[in-house]
PDB file of N, CA and C in Angstrom:
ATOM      1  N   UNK A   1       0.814  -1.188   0.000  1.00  0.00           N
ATOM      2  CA  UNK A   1       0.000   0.000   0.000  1.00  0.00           C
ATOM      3  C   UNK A   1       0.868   1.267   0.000  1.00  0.00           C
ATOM      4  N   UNK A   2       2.235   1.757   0.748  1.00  0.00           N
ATOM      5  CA  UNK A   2       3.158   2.547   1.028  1.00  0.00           C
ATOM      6  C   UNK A   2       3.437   3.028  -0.466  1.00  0.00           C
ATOM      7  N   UNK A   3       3.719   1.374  -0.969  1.00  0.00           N
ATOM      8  CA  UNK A   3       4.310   1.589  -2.112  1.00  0.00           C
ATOM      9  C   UNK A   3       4.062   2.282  -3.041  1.00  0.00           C
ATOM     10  N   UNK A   4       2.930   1.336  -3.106  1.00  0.00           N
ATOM     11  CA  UNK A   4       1.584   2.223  -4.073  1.00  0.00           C
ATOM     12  C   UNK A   4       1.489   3.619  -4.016  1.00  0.00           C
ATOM     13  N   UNK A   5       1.415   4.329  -2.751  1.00  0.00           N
ATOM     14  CA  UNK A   5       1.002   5.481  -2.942  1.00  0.00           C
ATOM     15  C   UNK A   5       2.475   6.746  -3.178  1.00  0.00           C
ATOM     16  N   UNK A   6       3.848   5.780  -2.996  1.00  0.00           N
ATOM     17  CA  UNK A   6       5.121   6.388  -3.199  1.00  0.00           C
ATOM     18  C   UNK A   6       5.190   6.525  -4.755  1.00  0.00           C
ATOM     19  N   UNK A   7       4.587   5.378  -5.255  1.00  0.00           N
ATOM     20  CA  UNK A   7       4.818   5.313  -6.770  1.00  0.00           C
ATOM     21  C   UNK A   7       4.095   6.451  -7.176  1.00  0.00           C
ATOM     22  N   UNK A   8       2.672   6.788  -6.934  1.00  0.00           N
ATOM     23  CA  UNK A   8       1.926   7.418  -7.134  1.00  0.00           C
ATOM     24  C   UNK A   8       2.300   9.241  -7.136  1.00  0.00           C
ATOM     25  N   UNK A   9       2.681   9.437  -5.545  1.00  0.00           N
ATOM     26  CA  UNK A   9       3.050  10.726  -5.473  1.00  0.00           C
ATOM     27  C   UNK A   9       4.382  11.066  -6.484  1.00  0.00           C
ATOM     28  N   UNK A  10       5.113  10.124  -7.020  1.00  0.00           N
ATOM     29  CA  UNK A  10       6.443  10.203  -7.602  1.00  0.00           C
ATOM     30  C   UNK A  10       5.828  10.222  -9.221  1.00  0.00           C
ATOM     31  N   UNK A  11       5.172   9.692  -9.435  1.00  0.00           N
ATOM     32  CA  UNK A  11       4.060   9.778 -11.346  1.00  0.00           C
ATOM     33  C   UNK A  11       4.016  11.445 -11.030  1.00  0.00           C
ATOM     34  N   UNK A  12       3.086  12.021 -10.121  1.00  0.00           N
ATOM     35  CA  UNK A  12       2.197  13.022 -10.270  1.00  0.00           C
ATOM     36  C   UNK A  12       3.411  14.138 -10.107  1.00  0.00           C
ATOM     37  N   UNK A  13       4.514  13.882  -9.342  1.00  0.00           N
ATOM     38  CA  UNK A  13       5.108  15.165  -9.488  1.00  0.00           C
ATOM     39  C   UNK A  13       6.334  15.264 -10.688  1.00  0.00           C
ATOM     40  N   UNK A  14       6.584  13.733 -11.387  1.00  0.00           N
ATOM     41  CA  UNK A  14       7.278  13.627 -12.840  1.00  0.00           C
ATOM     42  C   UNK A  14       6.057  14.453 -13.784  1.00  0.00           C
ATOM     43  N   UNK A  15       4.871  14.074 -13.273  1.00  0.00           N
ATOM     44  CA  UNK A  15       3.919  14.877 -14.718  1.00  0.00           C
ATOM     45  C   UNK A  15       4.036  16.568 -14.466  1.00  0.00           C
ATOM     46  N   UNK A  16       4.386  16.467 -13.408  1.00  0.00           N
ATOM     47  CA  UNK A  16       3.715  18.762 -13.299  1.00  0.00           C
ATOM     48  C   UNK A  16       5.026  19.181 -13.157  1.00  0.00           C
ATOM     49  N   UNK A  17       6.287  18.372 -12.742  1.00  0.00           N
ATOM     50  CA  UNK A  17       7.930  19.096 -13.496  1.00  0.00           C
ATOM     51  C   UNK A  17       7.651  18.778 -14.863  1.00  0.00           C
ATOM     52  N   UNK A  18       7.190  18.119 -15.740  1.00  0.00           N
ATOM     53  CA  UNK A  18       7.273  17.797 -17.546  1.00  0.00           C
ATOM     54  C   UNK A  18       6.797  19.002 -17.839  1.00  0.00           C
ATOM     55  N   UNK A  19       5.550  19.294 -17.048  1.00  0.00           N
ATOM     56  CA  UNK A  19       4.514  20.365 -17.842  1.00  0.00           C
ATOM     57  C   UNK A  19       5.463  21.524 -17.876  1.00  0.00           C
ATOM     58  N   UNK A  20       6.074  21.414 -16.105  1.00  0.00           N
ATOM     59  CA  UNK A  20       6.748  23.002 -16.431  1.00  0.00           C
ATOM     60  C   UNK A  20       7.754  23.483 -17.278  1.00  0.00           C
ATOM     61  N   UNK A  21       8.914  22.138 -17.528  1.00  0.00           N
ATOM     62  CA  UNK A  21       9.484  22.221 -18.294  1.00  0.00           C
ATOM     63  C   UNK A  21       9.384  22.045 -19.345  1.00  0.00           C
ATOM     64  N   UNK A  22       8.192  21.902 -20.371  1.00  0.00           N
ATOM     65  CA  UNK A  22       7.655  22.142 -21.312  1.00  0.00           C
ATOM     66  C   UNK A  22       7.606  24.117 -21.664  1.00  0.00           C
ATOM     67  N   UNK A  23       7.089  23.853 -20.516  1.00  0.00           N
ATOM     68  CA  UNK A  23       6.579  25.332 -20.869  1.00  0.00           C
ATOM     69  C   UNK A  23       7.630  26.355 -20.831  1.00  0.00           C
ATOM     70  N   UNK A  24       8.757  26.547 -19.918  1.00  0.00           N
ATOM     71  CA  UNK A  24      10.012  27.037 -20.284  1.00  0.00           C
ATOM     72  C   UNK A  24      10.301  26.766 -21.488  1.00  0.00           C
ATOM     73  N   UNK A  25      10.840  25.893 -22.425  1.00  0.00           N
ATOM     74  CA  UNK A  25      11.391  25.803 -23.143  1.00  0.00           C
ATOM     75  C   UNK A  25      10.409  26.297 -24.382  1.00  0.00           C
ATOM     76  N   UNK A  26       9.486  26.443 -24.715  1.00  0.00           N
ATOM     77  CA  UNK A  26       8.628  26.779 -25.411  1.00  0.00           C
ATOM     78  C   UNK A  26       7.986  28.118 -24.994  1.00  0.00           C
ATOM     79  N   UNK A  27       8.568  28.893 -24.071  1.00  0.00           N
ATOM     80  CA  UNK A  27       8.002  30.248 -24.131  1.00  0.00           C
ATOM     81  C   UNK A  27       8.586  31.117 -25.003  1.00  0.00           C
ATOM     82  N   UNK A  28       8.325  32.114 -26.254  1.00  0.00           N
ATOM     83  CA  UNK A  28       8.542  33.044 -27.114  1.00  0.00           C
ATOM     84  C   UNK A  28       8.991  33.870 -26.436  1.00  0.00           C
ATOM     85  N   UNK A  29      10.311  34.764 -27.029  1.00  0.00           N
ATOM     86  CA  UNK A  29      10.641  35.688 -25.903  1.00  0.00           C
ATOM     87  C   UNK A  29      10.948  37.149 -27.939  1.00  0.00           C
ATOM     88  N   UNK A  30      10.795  37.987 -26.885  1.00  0.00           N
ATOM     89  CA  UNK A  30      10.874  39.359 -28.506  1.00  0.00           C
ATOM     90  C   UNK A  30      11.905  39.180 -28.834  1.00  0.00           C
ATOM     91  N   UNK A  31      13.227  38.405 -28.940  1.00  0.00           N
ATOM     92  CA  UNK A  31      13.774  37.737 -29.939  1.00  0.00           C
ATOM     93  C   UNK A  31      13.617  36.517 -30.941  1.00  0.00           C
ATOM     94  N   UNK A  32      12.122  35.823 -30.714  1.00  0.00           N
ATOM     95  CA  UNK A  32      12.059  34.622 -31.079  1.00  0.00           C
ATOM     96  C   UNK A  32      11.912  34.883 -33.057  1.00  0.00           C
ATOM     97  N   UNK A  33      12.732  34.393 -33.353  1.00  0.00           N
ATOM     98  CA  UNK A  33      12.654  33.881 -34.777  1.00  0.00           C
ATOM     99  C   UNK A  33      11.718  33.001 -35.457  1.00  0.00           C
ATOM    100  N   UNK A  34      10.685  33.160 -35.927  1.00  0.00           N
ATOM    101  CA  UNK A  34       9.633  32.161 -36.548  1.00  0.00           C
ATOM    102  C   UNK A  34      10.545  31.967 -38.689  1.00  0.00           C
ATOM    103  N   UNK A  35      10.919  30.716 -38.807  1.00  0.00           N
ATOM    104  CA  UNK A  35      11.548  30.836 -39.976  1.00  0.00           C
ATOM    105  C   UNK A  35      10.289  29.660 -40.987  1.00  0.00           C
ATOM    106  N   UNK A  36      10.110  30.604 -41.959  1.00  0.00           N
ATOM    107  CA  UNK A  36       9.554  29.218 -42.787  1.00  0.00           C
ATOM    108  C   UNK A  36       9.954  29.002 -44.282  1.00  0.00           C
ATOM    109  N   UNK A  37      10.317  27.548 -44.792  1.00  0.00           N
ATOM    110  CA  UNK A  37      11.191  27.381 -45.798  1.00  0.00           C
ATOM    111  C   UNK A  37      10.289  27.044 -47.465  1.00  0.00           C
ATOM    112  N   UNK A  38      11.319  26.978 -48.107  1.00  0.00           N
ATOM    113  CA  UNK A  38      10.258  26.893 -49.519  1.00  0.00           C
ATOM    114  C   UNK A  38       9.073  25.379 -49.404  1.00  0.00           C
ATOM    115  N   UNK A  39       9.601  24.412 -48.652  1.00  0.00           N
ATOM    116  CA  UNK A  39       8.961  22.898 -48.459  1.00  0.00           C
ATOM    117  C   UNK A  39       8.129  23.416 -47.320  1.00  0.00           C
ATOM    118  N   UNK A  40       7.876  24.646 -46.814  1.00  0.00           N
ATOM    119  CA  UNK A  40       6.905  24.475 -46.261  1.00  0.00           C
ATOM    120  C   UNK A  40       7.365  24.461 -44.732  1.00  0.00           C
ATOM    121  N   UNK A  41       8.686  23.731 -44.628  1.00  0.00           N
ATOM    122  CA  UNK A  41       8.981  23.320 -42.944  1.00  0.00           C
ATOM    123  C   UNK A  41       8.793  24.813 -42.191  1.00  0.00           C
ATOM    124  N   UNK A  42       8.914  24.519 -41.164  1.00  0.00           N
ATOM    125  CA  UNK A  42       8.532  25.401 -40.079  1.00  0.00           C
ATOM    126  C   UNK A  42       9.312  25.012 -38.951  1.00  0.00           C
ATOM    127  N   UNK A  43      10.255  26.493 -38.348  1.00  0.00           N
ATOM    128  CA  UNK A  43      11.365  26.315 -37.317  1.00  0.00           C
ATOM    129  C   UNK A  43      11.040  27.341 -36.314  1.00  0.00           C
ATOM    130  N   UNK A  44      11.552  27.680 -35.150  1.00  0.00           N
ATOM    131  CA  UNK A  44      11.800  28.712 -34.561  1.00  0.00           C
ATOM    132  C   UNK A  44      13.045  28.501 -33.958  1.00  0.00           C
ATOM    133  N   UNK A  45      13.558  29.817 -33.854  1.00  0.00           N
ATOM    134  CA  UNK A  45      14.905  30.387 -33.202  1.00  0.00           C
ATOM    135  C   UNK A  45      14.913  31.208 -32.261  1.00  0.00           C
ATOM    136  N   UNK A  46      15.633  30.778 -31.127  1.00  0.00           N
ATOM    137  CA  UNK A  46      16.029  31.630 -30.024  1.00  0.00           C
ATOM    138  C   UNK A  46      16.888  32.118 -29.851  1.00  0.00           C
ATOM    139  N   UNK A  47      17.618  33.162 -29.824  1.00  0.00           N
ATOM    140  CA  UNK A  47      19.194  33.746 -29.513  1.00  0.00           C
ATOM    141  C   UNK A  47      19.244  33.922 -27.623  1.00  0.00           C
ATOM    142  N   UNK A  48      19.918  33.397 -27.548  1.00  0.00           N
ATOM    143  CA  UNK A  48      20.449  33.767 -26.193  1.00  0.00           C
ATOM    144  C   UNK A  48      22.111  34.262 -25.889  1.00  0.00           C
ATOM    145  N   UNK A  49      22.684  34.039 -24.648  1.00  0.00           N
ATOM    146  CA  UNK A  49      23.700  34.658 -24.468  1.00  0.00           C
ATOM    147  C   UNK A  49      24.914  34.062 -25.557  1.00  0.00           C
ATOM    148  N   UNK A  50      25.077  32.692 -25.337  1.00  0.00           N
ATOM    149  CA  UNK A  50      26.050  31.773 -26.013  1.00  0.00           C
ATOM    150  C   UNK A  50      26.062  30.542 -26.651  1.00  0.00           C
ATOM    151  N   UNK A  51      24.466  30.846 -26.622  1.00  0.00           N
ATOM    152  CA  UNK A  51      23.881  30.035 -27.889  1.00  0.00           C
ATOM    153  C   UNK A  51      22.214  30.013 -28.821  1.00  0.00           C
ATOM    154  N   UNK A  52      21.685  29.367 -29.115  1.00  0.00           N
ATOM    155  CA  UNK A  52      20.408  29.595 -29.904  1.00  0.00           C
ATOM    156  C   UNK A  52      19.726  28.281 -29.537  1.00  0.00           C
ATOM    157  N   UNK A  53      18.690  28.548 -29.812  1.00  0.00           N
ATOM    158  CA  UNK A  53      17.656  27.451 -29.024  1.00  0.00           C
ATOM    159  C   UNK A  53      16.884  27.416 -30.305  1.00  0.00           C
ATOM    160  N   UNK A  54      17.506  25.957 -31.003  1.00  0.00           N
ATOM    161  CA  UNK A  54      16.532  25.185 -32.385  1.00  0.00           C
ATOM    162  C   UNK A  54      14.751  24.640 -32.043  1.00  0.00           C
ATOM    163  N   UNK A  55      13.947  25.108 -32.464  1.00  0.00           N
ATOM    164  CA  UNK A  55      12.603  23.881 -32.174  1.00  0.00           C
ATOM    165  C   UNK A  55      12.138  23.729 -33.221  1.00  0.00           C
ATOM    166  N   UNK A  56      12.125  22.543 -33.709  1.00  0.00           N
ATOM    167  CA  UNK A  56      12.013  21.974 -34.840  1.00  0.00           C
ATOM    168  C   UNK A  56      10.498  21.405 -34.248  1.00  0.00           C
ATOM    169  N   UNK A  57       9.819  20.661 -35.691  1.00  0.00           N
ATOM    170  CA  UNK A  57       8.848  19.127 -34.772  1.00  0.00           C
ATOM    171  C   UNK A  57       9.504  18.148 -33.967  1.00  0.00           C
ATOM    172  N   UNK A  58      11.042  18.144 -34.508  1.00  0.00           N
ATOM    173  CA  UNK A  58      11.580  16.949 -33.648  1.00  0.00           C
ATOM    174  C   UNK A  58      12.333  17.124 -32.456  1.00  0.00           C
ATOM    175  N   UNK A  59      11.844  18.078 -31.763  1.00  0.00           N
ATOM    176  CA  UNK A  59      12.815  18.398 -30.730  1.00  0.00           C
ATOM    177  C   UNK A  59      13.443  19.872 -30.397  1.00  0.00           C
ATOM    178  N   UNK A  60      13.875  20.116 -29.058  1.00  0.00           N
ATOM    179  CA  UNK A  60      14.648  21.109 -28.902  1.00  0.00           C
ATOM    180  C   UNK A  60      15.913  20.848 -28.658  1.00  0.00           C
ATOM    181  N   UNK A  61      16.877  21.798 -29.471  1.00  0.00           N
ATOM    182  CA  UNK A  61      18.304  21.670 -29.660  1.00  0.00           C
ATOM    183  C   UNK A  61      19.319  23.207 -28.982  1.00  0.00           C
ATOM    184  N   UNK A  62      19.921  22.972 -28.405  1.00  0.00           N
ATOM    185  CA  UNK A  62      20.599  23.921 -27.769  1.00  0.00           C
ATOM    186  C   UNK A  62      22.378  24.323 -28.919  1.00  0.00           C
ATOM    187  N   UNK A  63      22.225  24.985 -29.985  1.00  0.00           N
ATOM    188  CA  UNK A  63      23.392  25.343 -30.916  1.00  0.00           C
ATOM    189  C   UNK A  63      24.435  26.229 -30.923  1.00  0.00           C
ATOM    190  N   UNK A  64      25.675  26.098 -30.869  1.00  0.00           N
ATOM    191  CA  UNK A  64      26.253  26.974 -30.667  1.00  0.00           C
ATOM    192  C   UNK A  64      27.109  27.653 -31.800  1.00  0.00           C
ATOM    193  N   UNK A  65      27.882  28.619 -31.907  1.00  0.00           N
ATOM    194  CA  UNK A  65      28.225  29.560 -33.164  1.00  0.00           C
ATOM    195  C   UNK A  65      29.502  28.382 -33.772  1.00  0.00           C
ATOM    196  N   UNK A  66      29.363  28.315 -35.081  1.00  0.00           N
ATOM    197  CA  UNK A  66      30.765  27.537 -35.462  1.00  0.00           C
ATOM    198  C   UNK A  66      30.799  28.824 -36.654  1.00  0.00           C
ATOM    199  N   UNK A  67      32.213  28.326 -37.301  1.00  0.00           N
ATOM    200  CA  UNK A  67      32.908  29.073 -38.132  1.00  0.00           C
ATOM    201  C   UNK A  67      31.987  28.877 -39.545  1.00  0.00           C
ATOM    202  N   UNK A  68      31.811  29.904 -40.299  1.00  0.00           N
ATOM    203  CA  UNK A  68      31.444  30.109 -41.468  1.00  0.00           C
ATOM    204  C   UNK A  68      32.132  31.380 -42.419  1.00  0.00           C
ATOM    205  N   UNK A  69      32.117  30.905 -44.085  1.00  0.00           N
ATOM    206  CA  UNK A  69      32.764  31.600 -44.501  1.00  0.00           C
ATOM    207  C   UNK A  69      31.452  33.086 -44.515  1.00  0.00           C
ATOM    208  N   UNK A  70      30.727  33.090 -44.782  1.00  0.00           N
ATOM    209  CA  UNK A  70      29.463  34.196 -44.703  1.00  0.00           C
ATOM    210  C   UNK A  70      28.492  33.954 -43.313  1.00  0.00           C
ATOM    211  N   UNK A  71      27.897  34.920 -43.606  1.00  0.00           N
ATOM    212  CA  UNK A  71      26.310  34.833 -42.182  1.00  0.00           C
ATOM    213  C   UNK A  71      26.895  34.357 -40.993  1.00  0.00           C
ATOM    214  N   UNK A  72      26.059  34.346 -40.353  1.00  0.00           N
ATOM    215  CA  UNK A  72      25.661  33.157 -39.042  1.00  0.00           C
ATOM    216  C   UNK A  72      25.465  32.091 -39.247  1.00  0.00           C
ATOM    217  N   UNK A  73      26.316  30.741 -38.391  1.00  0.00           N
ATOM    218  CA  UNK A  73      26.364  29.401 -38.685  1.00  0.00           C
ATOM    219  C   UNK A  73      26.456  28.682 -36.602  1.00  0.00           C
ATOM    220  N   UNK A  74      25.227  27.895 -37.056  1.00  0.00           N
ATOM    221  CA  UNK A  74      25.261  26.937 -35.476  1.00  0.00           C
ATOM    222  C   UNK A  74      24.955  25.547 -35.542  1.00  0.00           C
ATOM    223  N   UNK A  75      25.785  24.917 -34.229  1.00  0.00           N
ATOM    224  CA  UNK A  75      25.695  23.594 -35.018  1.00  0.00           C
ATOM    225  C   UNK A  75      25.695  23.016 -33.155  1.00  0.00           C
ATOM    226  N   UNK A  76      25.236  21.520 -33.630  1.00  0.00           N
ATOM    227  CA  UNK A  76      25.785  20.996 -32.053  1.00  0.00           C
ATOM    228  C   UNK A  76      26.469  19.533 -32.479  1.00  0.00           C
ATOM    229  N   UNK A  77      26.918  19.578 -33.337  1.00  0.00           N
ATOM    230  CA  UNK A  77      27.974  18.418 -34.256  1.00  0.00           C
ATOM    231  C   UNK A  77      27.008  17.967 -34.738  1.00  0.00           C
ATOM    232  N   UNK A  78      25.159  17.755 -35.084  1.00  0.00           N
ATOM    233  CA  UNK A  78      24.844  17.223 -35.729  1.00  0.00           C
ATOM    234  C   UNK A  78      23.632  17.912 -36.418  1.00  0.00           C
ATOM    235  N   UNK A  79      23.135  19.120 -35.696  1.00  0.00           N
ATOM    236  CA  UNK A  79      21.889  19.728 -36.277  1.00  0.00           C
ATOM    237  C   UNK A  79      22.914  21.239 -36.419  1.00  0.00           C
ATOM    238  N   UNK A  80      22.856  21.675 -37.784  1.00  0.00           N
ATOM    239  CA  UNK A  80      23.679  23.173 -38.347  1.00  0.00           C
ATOM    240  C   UNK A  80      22.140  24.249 -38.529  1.00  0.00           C
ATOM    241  N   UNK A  81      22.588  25.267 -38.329  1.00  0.00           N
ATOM    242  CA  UNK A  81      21.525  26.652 -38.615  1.00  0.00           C
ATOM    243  C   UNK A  81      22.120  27.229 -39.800  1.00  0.00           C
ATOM    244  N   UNK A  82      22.019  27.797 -40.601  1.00  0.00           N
ATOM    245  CA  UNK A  82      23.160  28.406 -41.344  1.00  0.00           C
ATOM    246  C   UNK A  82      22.426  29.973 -41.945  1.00  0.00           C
ATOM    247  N   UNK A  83      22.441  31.070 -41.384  1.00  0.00           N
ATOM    248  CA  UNK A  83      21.642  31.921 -41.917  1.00  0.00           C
ATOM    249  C   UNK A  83      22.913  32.966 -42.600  1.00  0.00           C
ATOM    250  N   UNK A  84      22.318  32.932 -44.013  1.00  0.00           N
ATOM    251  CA  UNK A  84      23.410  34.182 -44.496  1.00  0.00           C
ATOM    252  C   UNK A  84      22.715  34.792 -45.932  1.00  0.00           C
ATOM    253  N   UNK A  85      22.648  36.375 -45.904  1.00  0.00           N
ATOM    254  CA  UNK A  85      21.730  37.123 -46.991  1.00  0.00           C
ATOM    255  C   UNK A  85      20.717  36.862 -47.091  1.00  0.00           C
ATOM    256  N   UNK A  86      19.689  36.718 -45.923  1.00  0.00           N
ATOM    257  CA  UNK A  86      18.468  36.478 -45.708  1.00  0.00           C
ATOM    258  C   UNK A  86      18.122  35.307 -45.861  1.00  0.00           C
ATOM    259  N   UNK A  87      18.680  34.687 -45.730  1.00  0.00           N
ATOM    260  CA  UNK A  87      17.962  33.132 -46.362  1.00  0.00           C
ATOM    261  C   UNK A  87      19.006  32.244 -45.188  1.00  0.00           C
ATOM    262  N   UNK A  88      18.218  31.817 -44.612  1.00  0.00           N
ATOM    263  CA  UNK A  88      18.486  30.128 -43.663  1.00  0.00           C
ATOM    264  C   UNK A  88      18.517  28.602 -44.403  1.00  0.00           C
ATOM    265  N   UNK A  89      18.973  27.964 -43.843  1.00  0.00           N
ATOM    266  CA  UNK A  89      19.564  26.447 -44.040  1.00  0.00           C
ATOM    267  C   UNK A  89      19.578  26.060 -42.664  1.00  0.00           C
ATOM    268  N   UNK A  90      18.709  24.814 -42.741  1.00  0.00           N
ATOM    269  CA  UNK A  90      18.681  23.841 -41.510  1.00  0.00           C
ATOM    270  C   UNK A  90      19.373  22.321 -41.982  1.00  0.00           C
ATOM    271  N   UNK A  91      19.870  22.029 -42.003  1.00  0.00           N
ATOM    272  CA  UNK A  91      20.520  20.857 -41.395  1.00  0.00           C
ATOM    273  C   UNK A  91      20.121  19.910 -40.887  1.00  0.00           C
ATOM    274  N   UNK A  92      20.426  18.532 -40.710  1.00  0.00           N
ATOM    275  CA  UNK A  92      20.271  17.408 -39.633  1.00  0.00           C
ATOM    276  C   UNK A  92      20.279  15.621 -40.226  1.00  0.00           C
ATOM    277  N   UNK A  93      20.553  15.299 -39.448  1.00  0.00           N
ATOM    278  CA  UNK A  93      20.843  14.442 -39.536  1.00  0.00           C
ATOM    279  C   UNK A  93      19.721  13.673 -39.946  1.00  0.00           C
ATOM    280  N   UNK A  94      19.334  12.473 -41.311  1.00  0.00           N
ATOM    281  CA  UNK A  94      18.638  11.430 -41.407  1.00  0.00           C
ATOM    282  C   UNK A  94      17.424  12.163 -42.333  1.00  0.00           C
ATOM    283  N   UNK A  95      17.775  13.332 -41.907  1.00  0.00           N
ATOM    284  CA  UNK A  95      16.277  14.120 -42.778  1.00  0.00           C
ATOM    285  C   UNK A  95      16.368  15.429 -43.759  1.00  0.00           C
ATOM    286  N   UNK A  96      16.153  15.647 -44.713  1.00  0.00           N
ATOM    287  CA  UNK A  96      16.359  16.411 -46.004  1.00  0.00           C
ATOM    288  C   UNK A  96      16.816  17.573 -45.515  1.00  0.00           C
ATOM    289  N   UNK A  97      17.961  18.398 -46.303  1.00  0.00           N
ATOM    290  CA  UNK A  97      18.313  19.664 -45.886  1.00  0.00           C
ATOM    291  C   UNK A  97      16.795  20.709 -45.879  1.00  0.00           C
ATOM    292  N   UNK A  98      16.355  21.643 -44.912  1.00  0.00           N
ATOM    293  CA  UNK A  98      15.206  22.600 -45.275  1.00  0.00           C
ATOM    294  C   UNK A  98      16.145  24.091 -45.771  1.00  0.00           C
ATOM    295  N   UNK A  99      15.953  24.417 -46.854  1.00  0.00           N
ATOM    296  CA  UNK A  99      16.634  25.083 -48.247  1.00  0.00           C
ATOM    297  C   UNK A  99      15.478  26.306 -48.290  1.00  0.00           C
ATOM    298  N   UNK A 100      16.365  27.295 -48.381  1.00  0.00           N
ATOM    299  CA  UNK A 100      15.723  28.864 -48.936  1.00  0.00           C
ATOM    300  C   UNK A 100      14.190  29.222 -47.636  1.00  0.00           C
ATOM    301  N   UNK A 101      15.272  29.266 -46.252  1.00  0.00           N
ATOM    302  CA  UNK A 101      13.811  29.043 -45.203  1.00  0.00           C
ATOM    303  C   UNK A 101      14.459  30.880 -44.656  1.00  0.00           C
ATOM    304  N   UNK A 102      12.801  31.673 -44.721  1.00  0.00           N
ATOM    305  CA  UNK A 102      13.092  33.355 -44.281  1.00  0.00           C
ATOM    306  C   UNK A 102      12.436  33.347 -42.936  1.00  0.00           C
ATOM    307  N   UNK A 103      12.715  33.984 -42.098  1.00  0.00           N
ATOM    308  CA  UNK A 103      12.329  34.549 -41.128  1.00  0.00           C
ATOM    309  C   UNK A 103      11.006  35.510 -41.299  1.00  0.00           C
ATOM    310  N   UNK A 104      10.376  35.011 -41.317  1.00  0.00           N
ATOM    311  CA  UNK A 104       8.847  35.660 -41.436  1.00  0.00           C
ATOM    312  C   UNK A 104       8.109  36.684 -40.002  1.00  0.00           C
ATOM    313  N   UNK A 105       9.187  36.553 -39.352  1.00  0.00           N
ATOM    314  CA  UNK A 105       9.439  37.530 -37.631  1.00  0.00           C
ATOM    315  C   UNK A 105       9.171  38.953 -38.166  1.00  0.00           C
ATOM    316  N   UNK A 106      10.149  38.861 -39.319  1.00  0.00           N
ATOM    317  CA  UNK A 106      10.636  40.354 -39.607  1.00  0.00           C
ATOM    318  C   UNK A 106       9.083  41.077 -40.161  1.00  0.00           C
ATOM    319  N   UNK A 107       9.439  42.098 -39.520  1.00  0.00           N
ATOM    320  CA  UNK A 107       8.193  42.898 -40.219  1.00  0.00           C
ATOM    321  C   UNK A 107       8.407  43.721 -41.699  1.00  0.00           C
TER     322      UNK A 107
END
């Protein structure tokens, strides 16, 4: 019965830390980048201090600045950002480059 109800209180407070940390990571802040590409995909971007915060459908990715010969370029060795002369490039692994993607933020 102990058990039961240890298991229980330990479910209910894994579900309402998920929620919260859901919700951090998904709050828009007046830097948020909404990018959308010629296929249609759909990204957002976060800039922060010393790095950018990817949210793709598949996940959130924490990227940091690598070397590029033009623009802005972030990578975390396997998902790249690549924004240079208005136009973005996403990257990743297993799934099609997303090609000619604008920031639709901008007014």
């Amino acid at each position: 019965m102990i058990t039961n109800r240890l298991l229980l209180s330990c479910l209910i407070l894994f579900v309402i830390f998920c929620g919260l940390a859901t919700r951090a990571w998904t709050r828009d802040t007046p830097d948020t980048q909404h990018y959308v590409c010629a296929s249609g995909e759909r990204f957002t971007i976060e800039p922060h201090r010393h790095h950018v915060r990817l949210r793709t459908g598949n996940g959130v990715f924490a990227l940091t600045a690598a070397p590029a010969a033009s623009g802005e370029k972030y990578s975390d060795g396997q998902n790249v950002f690549w924004n240079r002369n208005g136009k973005a490039t996403l990257e990743r692994p297993d799934t099609p480059s997303a090609l000619d993607c604008r920031n639709e933020s901008r007014s």
